[in-house]
N, C-alpha and C. Protein backbone atom coordinates (compact mmCIF):
# COMPACT_ATOMS: atom_id res chain seq x y z
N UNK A 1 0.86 -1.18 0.00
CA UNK A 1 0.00 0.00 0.00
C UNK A 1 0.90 1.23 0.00
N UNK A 2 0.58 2.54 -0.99
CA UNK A 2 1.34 3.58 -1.41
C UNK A 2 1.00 4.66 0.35
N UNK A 3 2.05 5.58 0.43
CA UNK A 3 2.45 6.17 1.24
C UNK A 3 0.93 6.64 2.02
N UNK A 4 0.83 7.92 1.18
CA UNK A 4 -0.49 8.23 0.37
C UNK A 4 -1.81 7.74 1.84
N UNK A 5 -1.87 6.35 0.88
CA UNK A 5 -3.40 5.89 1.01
C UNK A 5 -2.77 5.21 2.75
N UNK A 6 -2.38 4.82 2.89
CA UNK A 6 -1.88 4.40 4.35
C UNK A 6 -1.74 5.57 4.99
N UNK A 7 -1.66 7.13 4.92
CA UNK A 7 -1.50 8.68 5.73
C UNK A 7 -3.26 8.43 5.61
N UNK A 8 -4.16 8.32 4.64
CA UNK A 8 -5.31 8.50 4.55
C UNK A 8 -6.19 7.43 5.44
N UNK A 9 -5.73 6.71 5.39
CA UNK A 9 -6.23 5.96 6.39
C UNK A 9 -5.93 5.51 7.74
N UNK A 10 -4.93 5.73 8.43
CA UNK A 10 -4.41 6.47 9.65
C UNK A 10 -5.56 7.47 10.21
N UNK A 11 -5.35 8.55 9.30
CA UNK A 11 -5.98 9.95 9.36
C UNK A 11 -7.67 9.58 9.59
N UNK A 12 -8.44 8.82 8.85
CA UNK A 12 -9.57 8.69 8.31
C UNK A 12 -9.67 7.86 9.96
N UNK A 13 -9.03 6.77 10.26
CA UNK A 13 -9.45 5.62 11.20
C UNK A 13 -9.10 6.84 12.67
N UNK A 14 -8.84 8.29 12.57
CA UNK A 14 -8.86 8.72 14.09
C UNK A 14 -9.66 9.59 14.32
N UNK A 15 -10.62 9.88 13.73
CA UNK A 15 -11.81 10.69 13.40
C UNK A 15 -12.71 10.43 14.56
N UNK A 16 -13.60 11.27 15.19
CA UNK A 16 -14.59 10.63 16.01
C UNK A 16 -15.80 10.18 15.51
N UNK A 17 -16.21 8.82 16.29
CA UNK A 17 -17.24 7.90 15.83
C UNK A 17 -16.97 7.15 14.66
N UNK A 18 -15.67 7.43 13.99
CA UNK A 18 -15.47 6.34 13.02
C UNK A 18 -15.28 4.58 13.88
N UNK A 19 -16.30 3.52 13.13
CA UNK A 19 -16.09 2.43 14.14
C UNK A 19 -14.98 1.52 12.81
N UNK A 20 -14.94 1.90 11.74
CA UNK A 20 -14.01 0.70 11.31
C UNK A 20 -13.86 1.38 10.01
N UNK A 21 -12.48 1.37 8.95
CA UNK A 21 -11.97 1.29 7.83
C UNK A 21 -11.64 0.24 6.81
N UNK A 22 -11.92 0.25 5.61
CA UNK A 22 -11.82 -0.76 4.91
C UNK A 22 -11.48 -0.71 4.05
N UNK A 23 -10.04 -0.88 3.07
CA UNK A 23 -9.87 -0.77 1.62
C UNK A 23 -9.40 -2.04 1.18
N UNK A 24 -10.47 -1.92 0.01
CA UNK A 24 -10.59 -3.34 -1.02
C UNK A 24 -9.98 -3.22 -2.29
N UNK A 25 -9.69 -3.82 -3.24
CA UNK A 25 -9.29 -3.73 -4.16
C UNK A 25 -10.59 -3.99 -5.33
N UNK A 26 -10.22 -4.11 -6.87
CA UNK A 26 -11.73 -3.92 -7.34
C UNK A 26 -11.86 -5.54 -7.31
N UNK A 27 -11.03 -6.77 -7.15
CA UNK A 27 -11.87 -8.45 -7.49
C UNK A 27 -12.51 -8.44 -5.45
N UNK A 28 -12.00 -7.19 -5.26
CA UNK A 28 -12.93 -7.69 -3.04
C UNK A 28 -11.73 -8.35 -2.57
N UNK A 29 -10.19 -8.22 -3.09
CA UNK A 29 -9.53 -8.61 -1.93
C UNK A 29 -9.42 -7.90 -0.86
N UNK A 30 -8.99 -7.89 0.35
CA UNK A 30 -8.89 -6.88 1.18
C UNK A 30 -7.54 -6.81 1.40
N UNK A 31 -7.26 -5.33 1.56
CA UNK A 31 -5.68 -4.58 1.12
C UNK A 31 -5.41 -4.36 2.43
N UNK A 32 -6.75 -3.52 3.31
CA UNK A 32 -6.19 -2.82 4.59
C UNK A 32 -7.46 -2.63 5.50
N UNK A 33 -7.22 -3.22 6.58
CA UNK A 33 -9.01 -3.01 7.29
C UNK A 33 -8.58 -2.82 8.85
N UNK A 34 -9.57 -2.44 9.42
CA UNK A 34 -9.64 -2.28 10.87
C UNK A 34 -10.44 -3.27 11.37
N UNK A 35 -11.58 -4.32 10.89
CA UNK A 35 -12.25 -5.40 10.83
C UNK A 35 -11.51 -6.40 11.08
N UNK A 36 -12.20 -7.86 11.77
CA UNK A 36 -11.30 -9.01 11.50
C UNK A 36 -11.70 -9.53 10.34
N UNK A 37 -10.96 -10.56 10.00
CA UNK A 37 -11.59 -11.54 8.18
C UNK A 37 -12.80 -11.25 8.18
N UNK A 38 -13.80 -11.96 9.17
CA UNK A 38 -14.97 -12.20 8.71
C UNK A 38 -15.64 -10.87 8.29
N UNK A 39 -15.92 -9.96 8.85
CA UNK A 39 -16.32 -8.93 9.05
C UNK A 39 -16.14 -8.04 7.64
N UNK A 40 -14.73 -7.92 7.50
CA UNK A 40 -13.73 -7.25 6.29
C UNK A 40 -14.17 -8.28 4.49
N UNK A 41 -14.62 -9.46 4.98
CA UNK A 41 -15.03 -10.34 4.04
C UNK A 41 -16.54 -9.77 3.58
N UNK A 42 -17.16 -9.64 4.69
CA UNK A 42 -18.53 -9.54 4.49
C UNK A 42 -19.30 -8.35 3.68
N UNK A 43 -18.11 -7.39 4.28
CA UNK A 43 -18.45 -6.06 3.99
C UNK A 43 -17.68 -6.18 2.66
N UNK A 44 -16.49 -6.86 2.05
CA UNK A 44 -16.23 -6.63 0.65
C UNK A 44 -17.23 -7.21 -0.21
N UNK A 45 -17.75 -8.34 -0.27
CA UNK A 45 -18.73 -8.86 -0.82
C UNK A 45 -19.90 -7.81 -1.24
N UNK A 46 -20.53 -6.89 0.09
CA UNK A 46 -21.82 -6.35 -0.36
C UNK A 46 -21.39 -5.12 -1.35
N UNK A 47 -20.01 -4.81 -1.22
CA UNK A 47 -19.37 -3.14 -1.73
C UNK A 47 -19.56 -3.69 -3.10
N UNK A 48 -19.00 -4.87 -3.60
CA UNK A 48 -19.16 -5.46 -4.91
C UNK A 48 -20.31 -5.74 -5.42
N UNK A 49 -21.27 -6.17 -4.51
CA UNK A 49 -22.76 -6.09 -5.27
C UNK A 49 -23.49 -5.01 -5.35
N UNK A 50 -22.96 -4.30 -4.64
CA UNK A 50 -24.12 -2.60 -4.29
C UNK A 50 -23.16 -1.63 -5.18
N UNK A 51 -21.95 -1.70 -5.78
CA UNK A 51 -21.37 -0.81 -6.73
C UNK A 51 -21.75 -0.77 -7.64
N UNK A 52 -22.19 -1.82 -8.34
CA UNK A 52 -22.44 -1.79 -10.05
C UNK A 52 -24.23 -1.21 -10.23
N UNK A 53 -24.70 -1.62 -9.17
CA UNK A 53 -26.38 -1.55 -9.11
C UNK A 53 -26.34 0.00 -9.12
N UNK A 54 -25.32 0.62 -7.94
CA UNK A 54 -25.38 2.14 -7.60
C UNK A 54 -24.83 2.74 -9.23
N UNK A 55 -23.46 2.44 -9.39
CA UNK A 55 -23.24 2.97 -10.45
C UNK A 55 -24.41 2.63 -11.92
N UNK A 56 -25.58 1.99 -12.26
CA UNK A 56 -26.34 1.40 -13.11
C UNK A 56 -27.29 2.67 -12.82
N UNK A 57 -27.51 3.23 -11.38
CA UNK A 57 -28.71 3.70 -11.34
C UNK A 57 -28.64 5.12 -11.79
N UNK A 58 -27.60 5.51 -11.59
CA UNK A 58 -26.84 6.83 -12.03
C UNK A 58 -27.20 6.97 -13.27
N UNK A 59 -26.77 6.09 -14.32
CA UNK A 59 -26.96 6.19 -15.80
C UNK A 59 -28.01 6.65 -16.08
N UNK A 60 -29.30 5.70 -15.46
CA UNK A 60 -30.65 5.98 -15.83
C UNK A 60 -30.68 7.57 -15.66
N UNK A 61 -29.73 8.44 -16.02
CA UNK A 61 -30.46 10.07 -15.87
C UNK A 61 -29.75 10.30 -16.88
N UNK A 62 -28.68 10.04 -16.55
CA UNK A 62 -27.01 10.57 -16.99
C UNK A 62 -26.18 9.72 -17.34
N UNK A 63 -26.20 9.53 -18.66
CA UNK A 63 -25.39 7.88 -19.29
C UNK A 63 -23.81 8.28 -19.30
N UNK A 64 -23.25 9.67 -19.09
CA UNK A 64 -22.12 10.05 -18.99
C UNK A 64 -21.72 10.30 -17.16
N UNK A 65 -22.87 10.30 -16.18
CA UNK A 65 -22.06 10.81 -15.16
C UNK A 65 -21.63 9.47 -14.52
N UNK A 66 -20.69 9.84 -13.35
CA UNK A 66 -19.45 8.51 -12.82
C UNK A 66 -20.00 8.57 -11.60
N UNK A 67 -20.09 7.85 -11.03
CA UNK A 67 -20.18 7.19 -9.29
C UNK A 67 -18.74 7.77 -9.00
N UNK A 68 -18.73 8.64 -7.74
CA UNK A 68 -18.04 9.24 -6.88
C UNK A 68 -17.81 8.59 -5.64
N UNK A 69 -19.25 8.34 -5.32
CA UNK A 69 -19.23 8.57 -3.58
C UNK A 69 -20.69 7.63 -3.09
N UNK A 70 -20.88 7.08 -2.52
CA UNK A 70 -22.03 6.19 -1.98
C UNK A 70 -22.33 6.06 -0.70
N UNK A 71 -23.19 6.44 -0.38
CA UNK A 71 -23.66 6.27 1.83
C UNK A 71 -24.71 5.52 1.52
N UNK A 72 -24.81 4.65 2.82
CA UNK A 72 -25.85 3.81 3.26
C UNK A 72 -25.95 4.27 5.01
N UNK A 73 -26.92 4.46 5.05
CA UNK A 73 -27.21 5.35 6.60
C UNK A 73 -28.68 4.21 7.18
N UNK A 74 -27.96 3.97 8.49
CA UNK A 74 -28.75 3.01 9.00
C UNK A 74 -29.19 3.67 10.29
N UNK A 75 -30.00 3.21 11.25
CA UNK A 75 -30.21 3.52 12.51
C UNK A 75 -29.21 4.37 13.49
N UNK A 76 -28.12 3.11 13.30
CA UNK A 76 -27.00 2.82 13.77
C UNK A 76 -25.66 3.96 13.59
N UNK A 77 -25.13 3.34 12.23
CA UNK A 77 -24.26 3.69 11.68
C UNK A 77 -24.49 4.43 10.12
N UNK A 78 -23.16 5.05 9.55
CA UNK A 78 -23.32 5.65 8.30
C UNK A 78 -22.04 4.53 7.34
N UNK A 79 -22.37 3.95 6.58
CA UNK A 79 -21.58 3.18 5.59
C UNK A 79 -21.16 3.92 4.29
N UNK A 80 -19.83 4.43 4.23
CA UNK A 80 -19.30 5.48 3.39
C UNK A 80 -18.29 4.84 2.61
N UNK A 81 -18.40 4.81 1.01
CA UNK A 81 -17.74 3.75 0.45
C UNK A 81 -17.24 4.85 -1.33
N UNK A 82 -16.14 4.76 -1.13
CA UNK A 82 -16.04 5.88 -2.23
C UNK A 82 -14.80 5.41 -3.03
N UNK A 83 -15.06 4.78 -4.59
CA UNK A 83 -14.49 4.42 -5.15
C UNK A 83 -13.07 4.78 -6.10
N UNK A 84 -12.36 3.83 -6.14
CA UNK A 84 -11.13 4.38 -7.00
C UNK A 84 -10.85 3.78 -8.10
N UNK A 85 -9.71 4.07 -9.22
CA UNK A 85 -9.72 3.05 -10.54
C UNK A 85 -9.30 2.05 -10.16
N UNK A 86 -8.27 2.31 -8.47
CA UNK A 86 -7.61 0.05 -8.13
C UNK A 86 -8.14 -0.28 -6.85
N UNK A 87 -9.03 0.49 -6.17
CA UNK A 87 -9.64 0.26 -4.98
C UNK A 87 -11.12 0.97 -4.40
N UNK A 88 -11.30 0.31 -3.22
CA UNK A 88 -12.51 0.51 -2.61
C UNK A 88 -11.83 0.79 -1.45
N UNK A 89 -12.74 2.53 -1.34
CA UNK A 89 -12.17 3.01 0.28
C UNK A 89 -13.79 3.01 0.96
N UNK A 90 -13.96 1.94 2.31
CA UNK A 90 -15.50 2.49 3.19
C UNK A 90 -14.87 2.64 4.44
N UNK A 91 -16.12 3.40 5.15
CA UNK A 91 -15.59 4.04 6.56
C UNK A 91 -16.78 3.59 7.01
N UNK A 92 -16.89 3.08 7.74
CA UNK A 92 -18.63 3.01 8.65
C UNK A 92 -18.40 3.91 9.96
N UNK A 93 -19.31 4.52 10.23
CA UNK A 93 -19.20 5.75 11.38
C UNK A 93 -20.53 5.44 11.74
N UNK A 94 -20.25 5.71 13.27
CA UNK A 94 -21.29 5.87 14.45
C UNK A 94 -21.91 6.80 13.97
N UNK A 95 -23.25 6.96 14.18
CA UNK A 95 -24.21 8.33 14.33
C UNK A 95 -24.63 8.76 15.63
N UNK A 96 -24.53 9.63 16.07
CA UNK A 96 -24.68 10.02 17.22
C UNK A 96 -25.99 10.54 17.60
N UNK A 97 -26.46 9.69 18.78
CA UNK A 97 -27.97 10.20 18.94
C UNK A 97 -28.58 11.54 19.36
């Protein structure tokens, strides 16, 4: 992992209410996580099925615009997953009541 993305994720994992970091690569290996396997497994799996659907839905307006950036906001937590041309960066963060 480049200098770079390891300062960014340092940085990103000391944030408050961040509960975990995750960067994947684009086949869902996992490069760098704060998760154990299972967890870091689970969550690469859904990033890979919920990317192409998110990026698909985009088109339907705008057959030229690109997927940036994606949240999934739960009760709980906020699932923040923002793509690159050789990786997948998500952050899941606490929400505070």
């Amino acid at each position: 992992m480049n200098v770079e993305l390891e300062e960014s994720f340092k940085k990103i994992q000391s944030h408050k209410g961040v509960v975990g970091v995750l960067i994947i690569n684009k086949q869902g290996s996992v490069i760098k996580s704060t998760f154990d396997q299972e967890v870091s497994l689970s969550y690469s799996k859904v990033i890979l099925d919920m990317f192409p659907k998110a990026h698909d839905l985009l088109k339907v307006n705008d057959n030229n615009d690109e997927l940036s950036f994606f949240r999934v906001r739960s009760k709980d937590n906020d699932i923040m997953v923002t793509p690159d041309k050789d990786f997948f960066l998500m952050v899941v963060n606490k929400i505070n009541k």
